[in-house]
C-alpha atoms as a PDB file:
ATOM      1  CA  UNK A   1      -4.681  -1.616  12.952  1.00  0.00           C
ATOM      2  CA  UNK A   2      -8.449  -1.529  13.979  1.00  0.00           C
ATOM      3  CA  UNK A   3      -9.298  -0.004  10.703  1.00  0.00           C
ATOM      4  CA  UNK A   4      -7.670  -3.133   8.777  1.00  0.00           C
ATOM      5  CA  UNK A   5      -9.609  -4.977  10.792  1.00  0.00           C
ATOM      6  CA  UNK A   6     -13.054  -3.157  10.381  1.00  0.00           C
ATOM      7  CA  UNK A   7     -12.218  -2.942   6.442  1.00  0.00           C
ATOM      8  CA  UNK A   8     -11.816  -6.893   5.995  1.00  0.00           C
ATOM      9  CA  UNK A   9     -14.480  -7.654   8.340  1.00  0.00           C
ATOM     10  CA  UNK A  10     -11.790  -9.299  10.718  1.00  0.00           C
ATOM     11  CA  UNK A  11     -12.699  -7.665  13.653  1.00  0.00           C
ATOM     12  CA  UNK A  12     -12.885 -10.542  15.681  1.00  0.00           C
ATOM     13  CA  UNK A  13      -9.339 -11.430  15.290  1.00  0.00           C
ATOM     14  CA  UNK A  14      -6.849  -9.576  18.263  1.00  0.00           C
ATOM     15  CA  UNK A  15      -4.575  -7.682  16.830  1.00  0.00           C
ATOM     16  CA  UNK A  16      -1.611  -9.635  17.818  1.00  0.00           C
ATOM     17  CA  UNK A  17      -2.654 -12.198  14.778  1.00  0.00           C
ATOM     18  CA  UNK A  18      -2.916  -9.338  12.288  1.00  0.00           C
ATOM     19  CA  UNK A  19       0.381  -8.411  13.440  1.00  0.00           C
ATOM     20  CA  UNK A  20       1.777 -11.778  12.608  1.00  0.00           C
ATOM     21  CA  UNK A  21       0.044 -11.982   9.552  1.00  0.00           C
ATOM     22  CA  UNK A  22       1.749  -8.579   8.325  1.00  0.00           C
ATOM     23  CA  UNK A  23       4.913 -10.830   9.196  1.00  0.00           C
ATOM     24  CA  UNK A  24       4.287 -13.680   7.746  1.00  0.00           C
ATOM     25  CA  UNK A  25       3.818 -11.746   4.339  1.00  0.00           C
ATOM     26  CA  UNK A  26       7.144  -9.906   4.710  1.00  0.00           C
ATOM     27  CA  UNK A  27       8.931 -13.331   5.031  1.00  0.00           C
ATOM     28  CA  UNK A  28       6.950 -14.930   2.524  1.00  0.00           C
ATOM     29  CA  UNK A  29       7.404 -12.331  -0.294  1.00  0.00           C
ATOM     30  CA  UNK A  30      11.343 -11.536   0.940  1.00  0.00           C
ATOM     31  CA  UNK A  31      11.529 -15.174   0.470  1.00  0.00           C
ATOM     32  CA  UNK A  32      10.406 -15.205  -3.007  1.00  0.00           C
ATOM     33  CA  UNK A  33      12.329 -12.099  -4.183  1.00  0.00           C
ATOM     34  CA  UNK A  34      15.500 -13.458  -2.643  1.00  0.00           C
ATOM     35  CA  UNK A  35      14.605 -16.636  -5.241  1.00  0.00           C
ATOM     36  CA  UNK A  36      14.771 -13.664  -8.276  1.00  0.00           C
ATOM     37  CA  UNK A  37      18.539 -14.388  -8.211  1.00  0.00           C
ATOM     38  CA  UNK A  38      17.396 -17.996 -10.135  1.00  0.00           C
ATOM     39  CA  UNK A  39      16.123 -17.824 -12.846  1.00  0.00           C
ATOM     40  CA  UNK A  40      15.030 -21.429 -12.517  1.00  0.00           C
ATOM     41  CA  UNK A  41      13.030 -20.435  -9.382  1.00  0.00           C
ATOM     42  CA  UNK A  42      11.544 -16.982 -10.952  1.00  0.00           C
ATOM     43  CA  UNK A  43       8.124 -16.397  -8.560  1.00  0.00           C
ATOM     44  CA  UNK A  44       5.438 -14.144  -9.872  1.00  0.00           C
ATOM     45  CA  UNK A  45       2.686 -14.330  -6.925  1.00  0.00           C
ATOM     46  CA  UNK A  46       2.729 -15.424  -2.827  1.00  0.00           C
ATOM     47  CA  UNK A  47      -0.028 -17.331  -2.095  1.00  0.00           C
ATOM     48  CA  UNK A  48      -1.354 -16.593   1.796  1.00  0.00           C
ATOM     49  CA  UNK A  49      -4.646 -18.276   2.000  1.00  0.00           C
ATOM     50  CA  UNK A  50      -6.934 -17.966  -0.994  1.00  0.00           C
ATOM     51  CA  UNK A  51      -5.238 -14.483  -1.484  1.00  0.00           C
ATOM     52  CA  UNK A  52      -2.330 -13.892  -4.208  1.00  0.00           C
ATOM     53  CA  UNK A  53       0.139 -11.016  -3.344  1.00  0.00           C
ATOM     54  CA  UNK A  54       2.746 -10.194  -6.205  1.00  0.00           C
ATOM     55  CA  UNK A  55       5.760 -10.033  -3.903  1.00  0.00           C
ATOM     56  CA  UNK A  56       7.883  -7.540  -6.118  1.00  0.00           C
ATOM     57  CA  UNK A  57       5.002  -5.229  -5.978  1.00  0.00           C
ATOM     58  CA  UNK A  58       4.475  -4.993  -2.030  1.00  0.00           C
ATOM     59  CA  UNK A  59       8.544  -4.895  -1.467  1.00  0.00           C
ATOM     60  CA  UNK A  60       8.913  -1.829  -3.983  1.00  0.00           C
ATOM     61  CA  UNK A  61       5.729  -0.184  -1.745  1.00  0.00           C
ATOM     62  CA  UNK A  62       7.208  -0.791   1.274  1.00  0.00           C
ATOM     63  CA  UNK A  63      10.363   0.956   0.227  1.00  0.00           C
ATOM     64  CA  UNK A  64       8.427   3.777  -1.076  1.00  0.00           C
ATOM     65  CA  UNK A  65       6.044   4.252   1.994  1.00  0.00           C
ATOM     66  CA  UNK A  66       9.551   4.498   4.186  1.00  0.00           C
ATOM     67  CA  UNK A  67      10.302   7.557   3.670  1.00  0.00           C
ATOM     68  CA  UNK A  68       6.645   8.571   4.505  1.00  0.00           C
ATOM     69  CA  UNK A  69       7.239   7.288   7.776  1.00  0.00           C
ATOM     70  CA  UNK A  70      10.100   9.269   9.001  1.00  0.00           C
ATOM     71  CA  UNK A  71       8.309  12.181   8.231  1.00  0.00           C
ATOM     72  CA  UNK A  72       5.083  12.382   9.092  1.00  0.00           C
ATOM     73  CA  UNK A  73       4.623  13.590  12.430  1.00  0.00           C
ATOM     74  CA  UNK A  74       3.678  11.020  15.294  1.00  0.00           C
ATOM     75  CA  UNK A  75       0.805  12.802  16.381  1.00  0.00           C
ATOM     76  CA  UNK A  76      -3.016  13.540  14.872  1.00  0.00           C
ATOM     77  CA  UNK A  77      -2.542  17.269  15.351  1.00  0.00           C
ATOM     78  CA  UNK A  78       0.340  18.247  14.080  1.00  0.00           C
ATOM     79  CA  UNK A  79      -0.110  16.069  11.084  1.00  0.00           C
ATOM     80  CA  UNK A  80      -3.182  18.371  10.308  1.00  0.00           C
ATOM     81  CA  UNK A  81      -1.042  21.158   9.515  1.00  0.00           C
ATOM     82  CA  UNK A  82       1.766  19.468   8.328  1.00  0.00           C
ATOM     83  CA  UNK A  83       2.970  20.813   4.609  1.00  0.00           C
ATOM     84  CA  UNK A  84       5.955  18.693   2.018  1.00  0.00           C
ATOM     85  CA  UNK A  85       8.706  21.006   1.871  1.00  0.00           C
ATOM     86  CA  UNK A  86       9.595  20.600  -1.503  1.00  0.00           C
ATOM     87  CA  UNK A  87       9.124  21.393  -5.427  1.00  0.00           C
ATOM     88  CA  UNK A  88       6.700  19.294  -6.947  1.00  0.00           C
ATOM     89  CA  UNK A  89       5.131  19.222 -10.787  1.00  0.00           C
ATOM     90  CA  UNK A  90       1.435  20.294 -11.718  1.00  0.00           C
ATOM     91  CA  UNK A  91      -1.048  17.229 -10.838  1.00  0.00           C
ATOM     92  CA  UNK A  92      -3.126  19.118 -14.155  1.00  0.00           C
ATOM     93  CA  UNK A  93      -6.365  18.374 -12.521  1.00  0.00           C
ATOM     94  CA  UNK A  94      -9.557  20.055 -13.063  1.00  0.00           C
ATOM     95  CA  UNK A  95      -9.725  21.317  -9.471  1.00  0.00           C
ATOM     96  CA  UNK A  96      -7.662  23.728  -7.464  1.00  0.00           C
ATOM     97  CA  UNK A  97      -4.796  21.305  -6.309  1.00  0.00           C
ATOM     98  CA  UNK A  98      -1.070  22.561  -4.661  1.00  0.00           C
ATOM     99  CA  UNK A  99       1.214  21.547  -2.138  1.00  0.00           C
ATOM    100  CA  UNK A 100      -1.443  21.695   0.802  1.00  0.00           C
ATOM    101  CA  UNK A 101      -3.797  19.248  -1.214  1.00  0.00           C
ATOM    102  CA  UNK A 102      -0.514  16.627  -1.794  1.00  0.00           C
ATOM    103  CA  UNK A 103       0.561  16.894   1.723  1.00  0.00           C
ATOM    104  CA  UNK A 104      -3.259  16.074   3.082  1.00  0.00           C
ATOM    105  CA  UNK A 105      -2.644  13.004   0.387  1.00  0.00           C
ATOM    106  CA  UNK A 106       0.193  11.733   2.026  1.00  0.00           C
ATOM    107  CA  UNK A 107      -1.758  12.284   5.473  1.00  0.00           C
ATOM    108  CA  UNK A 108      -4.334  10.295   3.766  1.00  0.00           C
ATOM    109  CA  UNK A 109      -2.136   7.743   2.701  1.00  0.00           C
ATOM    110  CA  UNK A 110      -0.399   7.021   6.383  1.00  0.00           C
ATOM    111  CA  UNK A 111      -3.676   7.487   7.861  1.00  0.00           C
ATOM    112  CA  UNK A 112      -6.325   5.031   5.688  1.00  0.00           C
ATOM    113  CA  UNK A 113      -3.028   3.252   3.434  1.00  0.00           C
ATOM    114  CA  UNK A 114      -2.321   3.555   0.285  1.00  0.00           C
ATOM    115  CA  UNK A 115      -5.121   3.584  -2.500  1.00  0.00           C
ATOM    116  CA  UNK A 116      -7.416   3.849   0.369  1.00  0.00           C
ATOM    117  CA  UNK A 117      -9.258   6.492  -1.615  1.00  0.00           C
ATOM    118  CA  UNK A 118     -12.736   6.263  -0.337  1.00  0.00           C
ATOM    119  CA  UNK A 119     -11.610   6.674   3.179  1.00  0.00           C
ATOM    120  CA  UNK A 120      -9.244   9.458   2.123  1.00  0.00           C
ATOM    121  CA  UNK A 121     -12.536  11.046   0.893  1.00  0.00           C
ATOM    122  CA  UNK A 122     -14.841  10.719   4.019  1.00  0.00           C
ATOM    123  CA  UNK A 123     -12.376  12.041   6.145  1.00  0.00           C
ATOM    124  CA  UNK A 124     -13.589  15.440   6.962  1.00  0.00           C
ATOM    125  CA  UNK A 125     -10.441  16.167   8.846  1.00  0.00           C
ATOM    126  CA  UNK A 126      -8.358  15.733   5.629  1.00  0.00           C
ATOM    127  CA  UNK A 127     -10.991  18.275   3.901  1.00  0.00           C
ATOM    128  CA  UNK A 128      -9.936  16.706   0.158  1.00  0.00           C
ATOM    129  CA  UNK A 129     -13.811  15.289  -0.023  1.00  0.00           C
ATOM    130  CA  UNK A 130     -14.637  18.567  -2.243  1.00  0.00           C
ATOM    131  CA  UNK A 131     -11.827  17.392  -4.412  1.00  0.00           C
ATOM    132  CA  UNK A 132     -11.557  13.850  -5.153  1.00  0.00           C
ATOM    133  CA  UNK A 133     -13.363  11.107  -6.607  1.00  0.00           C
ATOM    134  CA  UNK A 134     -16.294  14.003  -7.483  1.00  0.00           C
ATOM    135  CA  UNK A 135     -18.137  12.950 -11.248  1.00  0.00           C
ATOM    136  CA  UNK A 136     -16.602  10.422 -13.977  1.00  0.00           C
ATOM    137  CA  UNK A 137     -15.684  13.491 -16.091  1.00  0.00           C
ATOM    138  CA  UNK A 138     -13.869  15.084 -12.997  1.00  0.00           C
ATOM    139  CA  UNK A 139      -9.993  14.757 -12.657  1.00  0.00           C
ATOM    140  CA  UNK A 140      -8.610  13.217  -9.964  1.00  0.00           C
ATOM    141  CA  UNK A 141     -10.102  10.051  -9.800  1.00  0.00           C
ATOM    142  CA  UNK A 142      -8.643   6.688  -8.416  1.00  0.00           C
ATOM    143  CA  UNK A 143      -6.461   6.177 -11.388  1.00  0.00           C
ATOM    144  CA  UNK A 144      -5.198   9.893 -11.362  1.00  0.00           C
ATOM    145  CA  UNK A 145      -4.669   9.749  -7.789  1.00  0.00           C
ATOM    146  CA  UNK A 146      -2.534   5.770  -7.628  1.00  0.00           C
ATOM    147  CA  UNK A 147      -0.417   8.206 -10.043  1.00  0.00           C
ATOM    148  CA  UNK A 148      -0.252  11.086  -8.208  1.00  0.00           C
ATOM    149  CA  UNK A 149       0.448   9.103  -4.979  1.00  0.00           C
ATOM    150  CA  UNK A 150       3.152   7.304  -6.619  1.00  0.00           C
ATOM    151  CA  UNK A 151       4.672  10.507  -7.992  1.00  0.00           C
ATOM    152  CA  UNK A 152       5.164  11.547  -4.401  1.00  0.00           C
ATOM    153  CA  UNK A 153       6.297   8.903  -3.187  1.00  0.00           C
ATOM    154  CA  UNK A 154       9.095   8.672  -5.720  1.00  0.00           C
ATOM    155  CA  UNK A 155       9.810  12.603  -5.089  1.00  0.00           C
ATOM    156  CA  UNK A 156      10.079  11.751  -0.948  1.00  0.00           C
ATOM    157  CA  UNK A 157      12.298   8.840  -1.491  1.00  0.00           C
ATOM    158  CA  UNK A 158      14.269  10.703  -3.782  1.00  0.00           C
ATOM    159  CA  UNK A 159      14.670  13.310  -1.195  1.00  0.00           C
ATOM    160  CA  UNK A 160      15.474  11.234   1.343  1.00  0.00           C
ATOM    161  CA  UNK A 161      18.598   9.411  -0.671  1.00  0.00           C
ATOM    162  CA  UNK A 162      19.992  12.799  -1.268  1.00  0.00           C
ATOM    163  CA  UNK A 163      22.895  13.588   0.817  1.00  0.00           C
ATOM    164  CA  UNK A 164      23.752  10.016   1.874  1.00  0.00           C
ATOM    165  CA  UNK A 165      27.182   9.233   1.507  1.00  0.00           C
ATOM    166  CA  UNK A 166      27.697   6.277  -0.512  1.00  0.00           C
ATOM    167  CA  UNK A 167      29.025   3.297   1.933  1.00  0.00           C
ATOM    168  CA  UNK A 168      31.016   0.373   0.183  1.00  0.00           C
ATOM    169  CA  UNK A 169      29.738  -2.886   1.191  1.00  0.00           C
ATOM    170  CA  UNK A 170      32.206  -4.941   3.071  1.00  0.00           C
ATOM    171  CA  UNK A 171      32.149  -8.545   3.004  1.00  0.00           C
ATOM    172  CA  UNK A 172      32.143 -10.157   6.332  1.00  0.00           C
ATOM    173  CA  UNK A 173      31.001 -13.247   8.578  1.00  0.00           C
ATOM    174  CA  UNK A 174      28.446 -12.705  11.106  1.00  0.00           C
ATOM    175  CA  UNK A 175      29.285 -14.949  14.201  1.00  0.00           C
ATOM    176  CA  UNK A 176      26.454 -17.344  15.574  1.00  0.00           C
ATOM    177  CA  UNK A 177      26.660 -15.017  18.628  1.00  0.00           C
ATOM    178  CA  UNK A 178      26.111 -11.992  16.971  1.00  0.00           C
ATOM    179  CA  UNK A 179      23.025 -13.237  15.455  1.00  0.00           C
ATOM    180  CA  UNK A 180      21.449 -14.597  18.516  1.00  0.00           C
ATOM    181  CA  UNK A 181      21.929 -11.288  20.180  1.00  0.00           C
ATOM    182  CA  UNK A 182      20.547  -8.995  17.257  1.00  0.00           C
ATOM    183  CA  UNK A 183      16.453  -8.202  17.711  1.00  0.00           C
ATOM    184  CA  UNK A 184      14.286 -10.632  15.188  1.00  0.00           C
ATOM    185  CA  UNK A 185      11.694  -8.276  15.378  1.00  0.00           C
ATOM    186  CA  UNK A 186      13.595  -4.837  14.449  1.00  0.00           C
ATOM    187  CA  UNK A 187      12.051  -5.193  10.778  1.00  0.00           C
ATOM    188  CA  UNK A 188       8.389  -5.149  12.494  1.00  0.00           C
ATOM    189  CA  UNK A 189       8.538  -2.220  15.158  1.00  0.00           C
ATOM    190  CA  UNK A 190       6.907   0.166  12.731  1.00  0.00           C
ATOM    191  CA  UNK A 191       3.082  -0.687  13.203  1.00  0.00           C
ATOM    192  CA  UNK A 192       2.194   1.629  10.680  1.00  0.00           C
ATOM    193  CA  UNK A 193       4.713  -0.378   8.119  1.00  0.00           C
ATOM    194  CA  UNK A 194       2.653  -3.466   8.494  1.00  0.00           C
ATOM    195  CA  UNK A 195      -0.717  -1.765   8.469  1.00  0.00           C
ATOM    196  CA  UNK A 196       0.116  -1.009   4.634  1.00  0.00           C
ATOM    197  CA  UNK A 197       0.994  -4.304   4.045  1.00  0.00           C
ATOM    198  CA  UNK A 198      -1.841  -5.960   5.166  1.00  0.00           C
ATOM    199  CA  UNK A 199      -3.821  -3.299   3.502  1.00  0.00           C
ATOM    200  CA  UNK A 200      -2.291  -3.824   0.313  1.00  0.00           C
ATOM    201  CA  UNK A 201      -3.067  -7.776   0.709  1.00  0.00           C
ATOM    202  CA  UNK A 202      -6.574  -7.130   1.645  1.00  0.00           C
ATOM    203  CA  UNK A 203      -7.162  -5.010  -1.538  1.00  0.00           C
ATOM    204  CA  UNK A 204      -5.241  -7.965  -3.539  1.00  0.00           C
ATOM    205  CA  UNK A 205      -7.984 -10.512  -1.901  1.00  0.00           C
ATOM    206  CA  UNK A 206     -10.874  -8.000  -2.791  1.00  0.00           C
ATOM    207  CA  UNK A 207      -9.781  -7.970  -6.703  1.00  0.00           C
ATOM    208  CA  UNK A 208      -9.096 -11.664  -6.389  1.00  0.00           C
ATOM    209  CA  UNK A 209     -13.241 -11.999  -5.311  1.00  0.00           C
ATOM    210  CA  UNK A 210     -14.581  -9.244  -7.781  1.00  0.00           C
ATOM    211  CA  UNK A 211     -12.918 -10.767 -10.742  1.00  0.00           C
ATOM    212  CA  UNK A 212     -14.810 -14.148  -9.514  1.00  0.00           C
ATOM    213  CA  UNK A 213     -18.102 -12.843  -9.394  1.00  0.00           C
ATOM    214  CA  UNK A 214     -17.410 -10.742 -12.314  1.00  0.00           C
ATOM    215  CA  UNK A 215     -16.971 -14.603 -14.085  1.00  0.00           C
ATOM    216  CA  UNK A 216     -19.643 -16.250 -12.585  1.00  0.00           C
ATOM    217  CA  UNK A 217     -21.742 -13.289 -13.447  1.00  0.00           C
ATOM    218  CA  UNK A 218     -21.462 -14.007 -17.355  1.00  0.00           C
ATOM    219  CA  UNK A 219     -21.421 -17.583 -16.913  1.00  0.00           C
ATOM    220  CA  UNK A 220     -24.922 -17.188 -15.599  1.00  0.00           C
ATOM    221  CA  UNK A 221     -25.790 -14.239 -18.649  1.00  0.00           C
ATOM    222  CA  UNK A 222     -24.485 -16.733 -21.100  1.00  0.00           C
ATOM    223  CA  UNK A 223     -26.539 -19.434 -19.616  1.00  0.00           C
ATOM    224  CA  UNK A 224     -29.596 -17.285 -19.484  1.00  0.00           C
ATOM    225  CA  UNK A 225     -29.496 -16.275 -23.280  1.00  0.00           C
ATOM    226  CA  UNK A 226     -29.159 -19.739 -24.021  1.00  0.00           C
ATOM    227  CA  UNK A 227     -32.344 -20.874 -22.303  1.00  0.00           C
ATOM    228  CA  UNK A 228     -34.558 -17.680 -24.522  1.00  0.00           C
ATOM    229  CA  UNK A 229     -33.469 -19.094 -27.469  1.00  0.00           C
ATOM    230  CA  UNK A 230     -36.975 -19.802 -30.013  1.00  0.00           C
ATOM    231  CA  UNK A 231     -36.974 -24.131 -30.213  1.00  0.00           C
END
């Protein structure tokens, strides 16, 4: 959680209120998606701040990074020589890349969040910075690697619903009781679940500004080329 904070410049704020914060964005975007069933009441972006998070998008991560969670081990360590056991496509890049390089990925990914490449990068314990993000020309690069990371993703979920028996939903009242003695803050227990969350709404609020000052950028250009025109 200090990293969040170090990467939006919030370290002043305690932990604690990034906490809430990652729980405020859960409600607000399970809030919205719960809405989907209207069509009337469709909602396309959550609004926290001056930041827009597109709440289908973070729900369908979360679900994805789950998995991710129950696997990778708890401590620094082990997760250095921890390897995917399973069968996974050819990434096709243009450097040496197997099962060792996807499970440092994943490390990556727990470790820094997801499309956190930079980070991924400078962390010499990872060892991928020979690998990623090298020249324009060289595969992977961000793009190649959002894909990549997805891919896995997709392959551990996958996994992970295999073998589950198939439970029928039964329809049944929950008593007031029941509710009051059930833990409001079960959802939240995983830090590591709302580190990605925030992390996914402080890269949504980092677009947000670059598309601004990409804007006001030409506005000034177009201004400028106006003013050397011959009288």
């Amino acid at each position: 959680m200090s990293d969040i904070a170090l990467d939006a410049d919030l370290t002043e704020k305690p932990v604690a209120n990034l906490v809430d914060l990652g729980r405020l964005l859960r409600e607000r975007c399970t809030e919205a998606m719960d809405q989907e069933a209207d069509a009337t009441k469709k909602v396309d972006s959550v609004k926290i701040g001056k930041v827009s998070v597109n709440p289908k998008t973070l729900m369908e991560t979360e679900s994805l990074l789950r998995p991710l969670g129950k696997l990778m081990p708890p401590e620094a360590v082990e997760r250095r020589s921890w390897v995917l056991d399973i069968t996974l496509k050819d990434a096709h890049f243009d450097v040496a890349w197997g099962i060792e390089e996807d499970s440092k990925l994943l490390v990556g990914i727990w470790e820094h969040g997801l499309g956190s490449w930079e980070q991924v990068k400078a962390d010499k314990a990872l060892d991928l910075g020979g690998k990623i993000l090298l020249n324009a020309s060289c595969k992977p690069q961000s793009k190649h690697l959002d894909v990549r990371a997805a891919y896995l993703l997709r392959m551990l979920q996958r996994k992970a619903q295999q073998g589950k028996p198939v439970k029928k939903k039964k329809l049944k009242k929950v008593s007031k009781a029941k509710e009051s003695t059930d833990d409001p803050n079960k959802e939240y227990k995983s830090k590591k679940s709302l580190k990605m969350m925030i992390v996914l709404m402080m890269k949504a609020g980092r677009r947000t500004r670059k598309r601004k000052r990409r804007k006001r950028k030409k506005k000034y250009v177009g201004k400028d080329e106006g003013h050397t025109g011959i009288g």
